[in-house]
C-alpha atoms as a PDB file:
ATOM      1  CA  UNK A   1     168.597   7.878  37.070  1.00  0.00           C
ATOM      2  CA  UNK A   2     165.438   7.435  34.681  1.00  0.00           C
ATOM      3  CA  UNK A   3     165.285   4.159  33.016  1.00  0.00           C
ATOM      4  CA  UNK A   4     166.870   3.712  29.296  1.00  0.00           C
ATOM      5  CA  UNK A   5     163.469   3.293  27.202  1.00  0.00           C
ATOM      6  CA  UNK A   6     166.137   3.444  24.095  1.00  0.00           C
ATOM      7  CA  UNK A   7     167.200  -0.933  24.048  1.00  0.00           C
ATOM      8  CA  UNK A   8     164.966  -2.945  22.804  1.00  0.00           C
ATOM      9  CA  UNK A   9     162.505  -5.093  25.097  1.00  0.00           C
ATOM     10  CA  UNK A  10     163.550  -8.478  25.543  1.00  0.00           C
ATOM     11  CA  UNK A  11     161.289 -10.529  23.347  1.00  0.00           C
ATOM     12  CA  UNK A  12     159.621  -8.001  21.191  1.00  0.00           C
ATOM     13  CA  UNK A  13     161.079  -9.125  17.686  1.00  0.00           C
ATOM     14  CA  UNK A  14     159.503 -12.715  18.759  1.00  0.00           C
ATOM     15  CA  UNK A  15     155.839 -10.963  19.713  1.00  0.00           C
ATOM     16  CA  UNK A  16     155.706  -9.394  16.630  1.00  0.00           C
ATOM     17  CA  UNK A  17     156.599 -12.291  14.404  1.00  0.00           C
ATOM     18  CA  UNK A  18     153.646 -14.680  16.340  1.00  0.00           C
ATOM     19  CA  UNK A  19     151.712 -11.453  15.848  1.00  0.00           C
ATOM     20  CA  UNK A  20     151.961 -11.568  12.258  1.00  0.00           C
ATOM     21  CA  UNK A  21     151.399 -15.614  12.171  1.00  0.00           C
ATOM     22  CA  UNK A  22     148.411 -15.024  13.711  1.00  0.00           C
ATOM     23  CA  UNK A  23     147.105 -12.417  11.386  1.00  0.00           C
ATOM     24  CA  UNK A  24     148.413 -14.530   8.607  1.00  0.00           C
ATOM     25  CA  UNK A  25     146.480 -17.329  10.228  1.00  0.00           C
ATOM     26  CA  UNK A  26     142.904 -15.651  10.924  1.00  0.00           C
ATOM     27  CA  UNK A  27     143.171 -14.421   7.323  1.00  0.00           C
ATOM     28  CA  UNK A  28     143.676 -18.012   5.653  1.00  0.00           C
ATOM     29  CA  UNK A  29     140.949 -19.065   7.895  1.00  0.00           C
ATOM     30  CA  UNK A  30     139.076 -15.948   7.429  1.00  0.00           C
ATOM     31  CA  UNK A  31     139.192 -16.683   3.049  1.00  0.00           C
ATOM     32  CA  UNK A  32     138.785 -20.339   3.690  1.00  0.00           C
ATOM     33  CA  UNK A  33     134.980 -19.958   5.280  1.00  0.00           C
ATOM     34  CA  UNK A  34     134.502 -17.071   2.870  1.00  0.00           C
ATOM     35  CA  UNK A  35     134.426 -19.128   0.333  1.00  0.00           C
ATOM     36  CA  UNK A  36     132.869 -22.575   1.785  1.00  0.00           C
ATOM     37  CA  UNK A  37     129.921 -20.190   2.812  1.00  0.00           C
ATOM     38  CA  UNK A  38     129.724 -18.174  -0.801  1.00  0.00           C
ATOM     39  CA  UNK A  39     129.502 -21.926  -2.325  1.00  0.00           C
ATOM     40  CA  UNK A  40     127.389 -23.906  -0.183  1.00  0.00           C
ATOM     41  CA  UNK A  41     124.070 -23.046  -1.732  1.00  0.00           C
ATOM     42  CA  UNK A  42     125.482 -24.571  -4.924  1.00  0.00           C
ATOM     43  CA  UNK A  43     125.738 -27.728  -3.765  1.00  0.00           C
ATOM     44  CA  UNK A  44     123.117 -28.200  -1.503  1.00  0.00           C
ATOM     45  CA  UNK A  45     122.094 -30.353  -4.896  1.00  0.00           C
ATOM     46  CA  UNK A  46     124.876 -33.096  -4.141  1.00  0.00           C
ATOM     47  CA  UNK A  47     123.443 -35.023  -1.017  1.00  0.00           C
ATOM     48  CA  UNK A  48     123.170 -38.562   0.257  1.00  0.00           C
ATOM     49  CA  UNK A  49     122.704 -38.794   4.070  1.00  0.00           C
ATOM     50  CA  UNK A  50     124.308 -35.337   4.652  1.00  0.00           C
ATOM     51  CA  UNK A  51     124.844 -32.705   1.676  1.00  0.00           C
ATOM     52  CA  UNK A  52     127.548 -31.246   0.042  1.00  0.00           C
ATOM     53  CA  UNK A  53     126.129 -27.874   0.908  1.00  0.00           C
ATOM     54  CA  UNK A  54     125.894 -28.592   4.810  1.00  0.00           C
ATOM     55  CA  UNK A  55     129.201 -29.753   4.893  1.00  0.00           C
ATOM     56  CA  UNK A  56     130.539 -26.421   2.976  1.00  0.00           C
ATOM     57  CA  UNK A  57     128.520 -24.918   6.099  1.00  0.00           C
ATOM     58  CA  UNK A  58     129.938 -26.119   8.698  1.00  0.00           C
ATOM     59  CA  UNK A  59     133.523 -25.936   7.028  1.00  0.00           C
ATOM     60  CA  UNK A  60     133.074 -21.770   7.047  1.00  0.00           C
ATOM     61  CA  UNK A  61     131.667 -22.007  10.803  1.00  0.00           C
ATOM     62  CA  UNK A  62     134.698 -24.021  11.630  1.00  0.00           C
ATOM     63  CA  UNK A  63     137.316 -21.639   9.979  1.00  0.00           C
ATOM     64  CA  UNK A  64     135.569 -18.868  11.033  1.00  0.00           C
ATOM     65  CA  UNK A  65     135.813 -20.148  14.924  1.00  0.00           C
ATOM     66  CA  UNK A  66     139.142 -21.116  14.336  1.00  0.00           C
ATOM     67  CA  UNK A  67     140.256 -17.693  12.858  1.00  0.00           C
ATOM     68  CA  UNK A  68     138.723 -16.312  16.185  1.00  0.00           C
ATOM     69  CA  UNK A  69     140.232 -18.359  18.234  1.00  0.00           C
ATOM     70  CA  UNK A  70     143.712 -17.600  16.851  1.00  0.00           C
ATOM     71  CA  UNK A  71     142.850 -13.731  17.162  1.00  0.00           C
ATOM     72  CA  UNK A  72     141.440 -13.291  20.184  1.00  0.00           C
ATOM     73  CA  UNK A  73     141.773 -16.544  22.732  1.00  0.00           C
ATOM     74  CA  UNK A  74     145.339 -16.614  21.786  1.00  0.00           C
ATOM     75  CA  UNK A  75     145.960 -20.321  23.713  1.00  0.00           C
ATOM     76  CA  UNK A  76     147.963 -23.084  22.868  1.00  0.00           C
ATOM     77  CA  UNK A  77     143.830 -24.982  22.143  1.00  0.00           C
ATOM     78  CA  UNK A  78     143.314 -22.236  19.955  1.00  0.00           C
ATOM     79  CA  UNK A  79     145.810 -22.357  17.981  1.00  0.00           C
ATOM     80  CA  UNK A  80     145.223 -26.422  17.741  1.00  0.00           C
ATOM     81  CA  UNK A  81     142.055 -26.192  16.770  1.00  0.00           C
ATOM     82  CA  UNK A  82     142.994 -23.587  13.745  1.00  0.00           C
ATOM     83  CA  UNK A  83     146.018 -26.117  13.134  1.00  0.00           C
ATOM     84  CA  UNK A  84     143.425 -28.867  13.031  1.00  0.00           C
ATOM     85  CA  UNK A  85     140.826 -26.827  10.631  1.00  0.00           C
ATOM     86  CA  UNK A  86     143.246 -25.841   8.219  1.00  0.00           C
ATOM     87  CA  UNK A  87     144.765 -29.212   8.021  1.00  0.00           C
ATOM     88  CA  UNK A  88     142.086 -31.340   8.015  1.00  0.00           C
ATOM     89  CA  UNK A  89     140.195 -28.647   5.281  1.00  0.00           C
ATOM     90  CA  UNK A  90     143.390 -28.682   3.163  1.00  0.00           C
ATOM     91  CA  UNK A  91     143.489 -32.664   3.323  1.00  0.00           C
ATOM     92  CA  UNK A  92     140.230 -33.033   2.200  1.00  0.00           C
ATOM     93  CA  UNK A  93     140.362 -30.538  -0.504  1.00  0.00           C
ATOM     94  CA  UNK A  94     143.308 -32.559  -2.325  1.00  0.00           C
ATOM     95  CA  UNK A  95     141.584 -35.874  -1.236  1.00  0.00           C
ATOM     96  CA  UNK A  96     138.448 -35.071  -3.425  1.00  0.00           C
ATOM     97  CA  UNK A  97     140.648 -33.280  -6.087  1.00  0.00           C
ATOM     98  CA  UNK A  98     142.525 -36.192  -6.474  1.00  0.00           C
ATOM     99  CA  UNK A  99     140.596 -39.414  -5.346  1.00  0.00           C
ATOM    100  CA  UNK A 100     137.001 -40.334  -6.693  1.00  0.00           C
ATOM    101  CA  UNK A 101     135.523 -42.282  -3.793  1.00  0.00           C
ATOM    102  CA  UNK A 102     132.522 -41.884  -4.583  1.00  0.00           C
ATOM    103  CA  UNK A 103     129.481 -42.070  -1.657  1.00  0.00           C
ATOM    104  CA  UNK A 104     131.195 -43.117   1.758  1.00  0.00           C
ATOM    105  CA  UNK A 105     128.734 -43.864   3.759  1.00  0.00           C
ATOM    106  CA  UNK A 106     126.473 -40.576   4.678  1.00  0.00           C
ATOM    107  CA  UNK A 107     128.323 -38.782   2.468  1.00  0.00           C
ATOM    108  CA  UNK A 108     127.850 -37.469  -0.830  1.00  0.00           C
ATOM    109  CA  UNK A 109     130.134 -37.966  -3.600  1.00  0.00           C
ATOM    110  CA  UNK A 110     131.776 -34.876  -3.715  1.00  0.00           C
ATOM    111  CA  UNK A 111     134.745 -35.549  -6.075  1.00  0.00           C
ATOM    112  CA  UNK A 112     135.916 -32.811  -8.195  1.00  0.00           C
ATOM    113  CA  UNK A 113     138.871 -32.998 -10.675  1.00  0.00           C
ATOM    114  CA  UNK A 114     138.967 -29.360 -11.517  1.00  0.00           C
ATOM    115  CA  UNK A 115     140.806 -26.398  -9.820  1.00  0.00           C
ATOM    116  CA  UNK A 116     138.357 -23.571 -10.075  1.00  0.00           C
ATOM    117  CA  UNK A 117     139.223 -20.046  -8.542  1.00  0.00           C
ATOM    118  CA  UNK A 118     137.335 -21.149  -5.749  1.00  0.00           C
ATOM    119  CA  UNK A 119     139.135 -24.001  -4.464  1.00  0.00           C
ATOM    120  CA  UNK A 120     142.444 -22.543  -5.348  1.00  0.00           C
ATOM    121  CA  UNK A 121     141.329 -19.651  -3.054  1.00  0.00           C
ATOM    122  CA  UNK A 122     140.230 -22.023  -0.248  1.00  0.00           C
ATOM    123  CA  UNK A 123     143.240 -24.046  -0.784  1.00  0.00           C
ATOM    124  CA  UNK A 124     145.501 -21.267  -0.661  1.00  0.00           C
ATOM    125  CA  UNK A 125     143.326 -19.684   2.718  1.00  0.00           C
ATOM    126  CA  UNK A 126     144.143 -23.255   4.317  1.00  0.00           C
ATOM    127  CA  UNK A 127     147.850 -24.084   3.841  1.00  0.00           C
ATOM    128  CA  UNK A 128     148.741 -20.276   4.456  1.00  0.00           C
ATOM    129  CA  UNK A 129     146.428 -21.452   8.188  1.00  0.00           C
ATOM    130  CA  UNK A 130     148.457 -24.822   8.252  1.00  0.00           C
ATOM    131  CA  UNK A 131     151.790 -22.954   8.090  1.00  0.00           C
ATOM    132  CA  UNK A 132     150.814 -20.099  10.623  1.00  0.00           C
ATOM    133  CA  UNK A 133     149.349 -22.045  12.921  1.00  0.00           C
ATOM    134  CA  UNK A 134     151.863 -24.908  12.522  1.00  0.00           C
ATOM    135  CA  UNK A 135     154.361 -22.077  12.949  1.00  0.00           C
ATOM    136  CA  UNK A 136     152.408 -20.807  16.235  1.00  0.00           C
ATOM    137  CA  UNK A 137     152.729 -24.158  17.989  1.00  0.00           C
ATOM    138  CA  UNK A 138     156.003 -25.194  17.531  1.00  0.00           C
ATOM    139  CA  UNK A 139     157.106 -21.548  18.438  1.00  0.00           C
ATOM    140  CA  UNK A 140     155.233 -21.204  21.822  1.00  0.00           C
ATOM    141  CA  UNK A 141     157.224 -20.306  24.709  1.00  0.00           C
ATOM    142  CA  UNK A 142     156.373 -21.586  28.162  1.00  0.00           C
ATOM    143  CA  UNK A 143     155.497 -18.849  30.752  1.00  0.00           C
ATOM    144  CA  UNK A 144     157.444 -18.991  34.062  1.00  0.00           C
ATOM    145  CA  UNK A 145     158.058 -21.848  35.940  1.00  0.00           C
ATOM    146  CA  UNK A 146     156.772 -21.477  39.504  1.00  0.00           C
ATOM    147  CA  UNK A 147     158.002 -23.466  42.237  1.00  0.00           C
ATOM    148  CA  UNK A 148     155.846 -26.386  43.743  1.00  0.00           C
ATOM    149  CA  UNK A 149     156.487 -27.078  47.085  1.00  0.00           C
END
């Protein structure tokens, strides 16, 4: 008797569901260092120990690894270190929206009251990356148990 291709595989509606979370993911991270990288030369003005402009650097080479990550290595670290990118990106964006600290330390004072297209872009990229990714790890399944003698 050939086998009945017609029923559904067990766990497909799941797979494609974290498939889309991860796309969703990668592309937040994807428009998040998009448009840290398109702005850093702007601010490369705004410096005390460390610059505005290398920190907008290494924001888009963090998303960018992160959005990787979540495509390709496809492992509970990954998906972590995406979480952790978008998160931590996100927090900071609203910190300096919202909170003039002024110079901490190395850091320039990088406070900016104003939502310009380009932040709400990168702010958008980032919580749609918090969400996915937050959605990725509290959704992962555990393969099978194997039995330690």
């Amino acid at each position: 008797m050939a086998p009945d291709h017609s029923a559904p595989r067990r766990g497909r509606p799941g797979r494609i569901v974290r498939d889309a979370a991860r796309l969703l993911a990668a592309a937040g991270l994807a428009l998040d260092a998009f448009v840290h990288a398109r702005l850093a030369g702007r601010y490369d003005a705004v410096t005390a120990t460390i610059g505005q402009g290398m920190l907008f650097r290494v924001e888009a080479a963090l998303a960018a690894l992160a959005a990787l990550f979540v495509l390709v290595w496809r492992r509970p670290a990954g998906d972590t270190f995406a979480w952790l990118v978008a998160t931590g990106g996100f927090a900071l964006l609203l910190l300096y929206t919202y909170v003039d600290f002024g110079a901490p330390g190395p850091l320039p004072d990088m406070y900016e009251p104003h939502w310009s297209a380009d932040k709400k872009l990168a702010a958008l990229g980032q919580a749609v990356a918090f969400l996915a990714t937050g959605f990725l790890l509290l959704t992962r399944t555990r393969g099978p148990r194997r039995d330690r003698r």
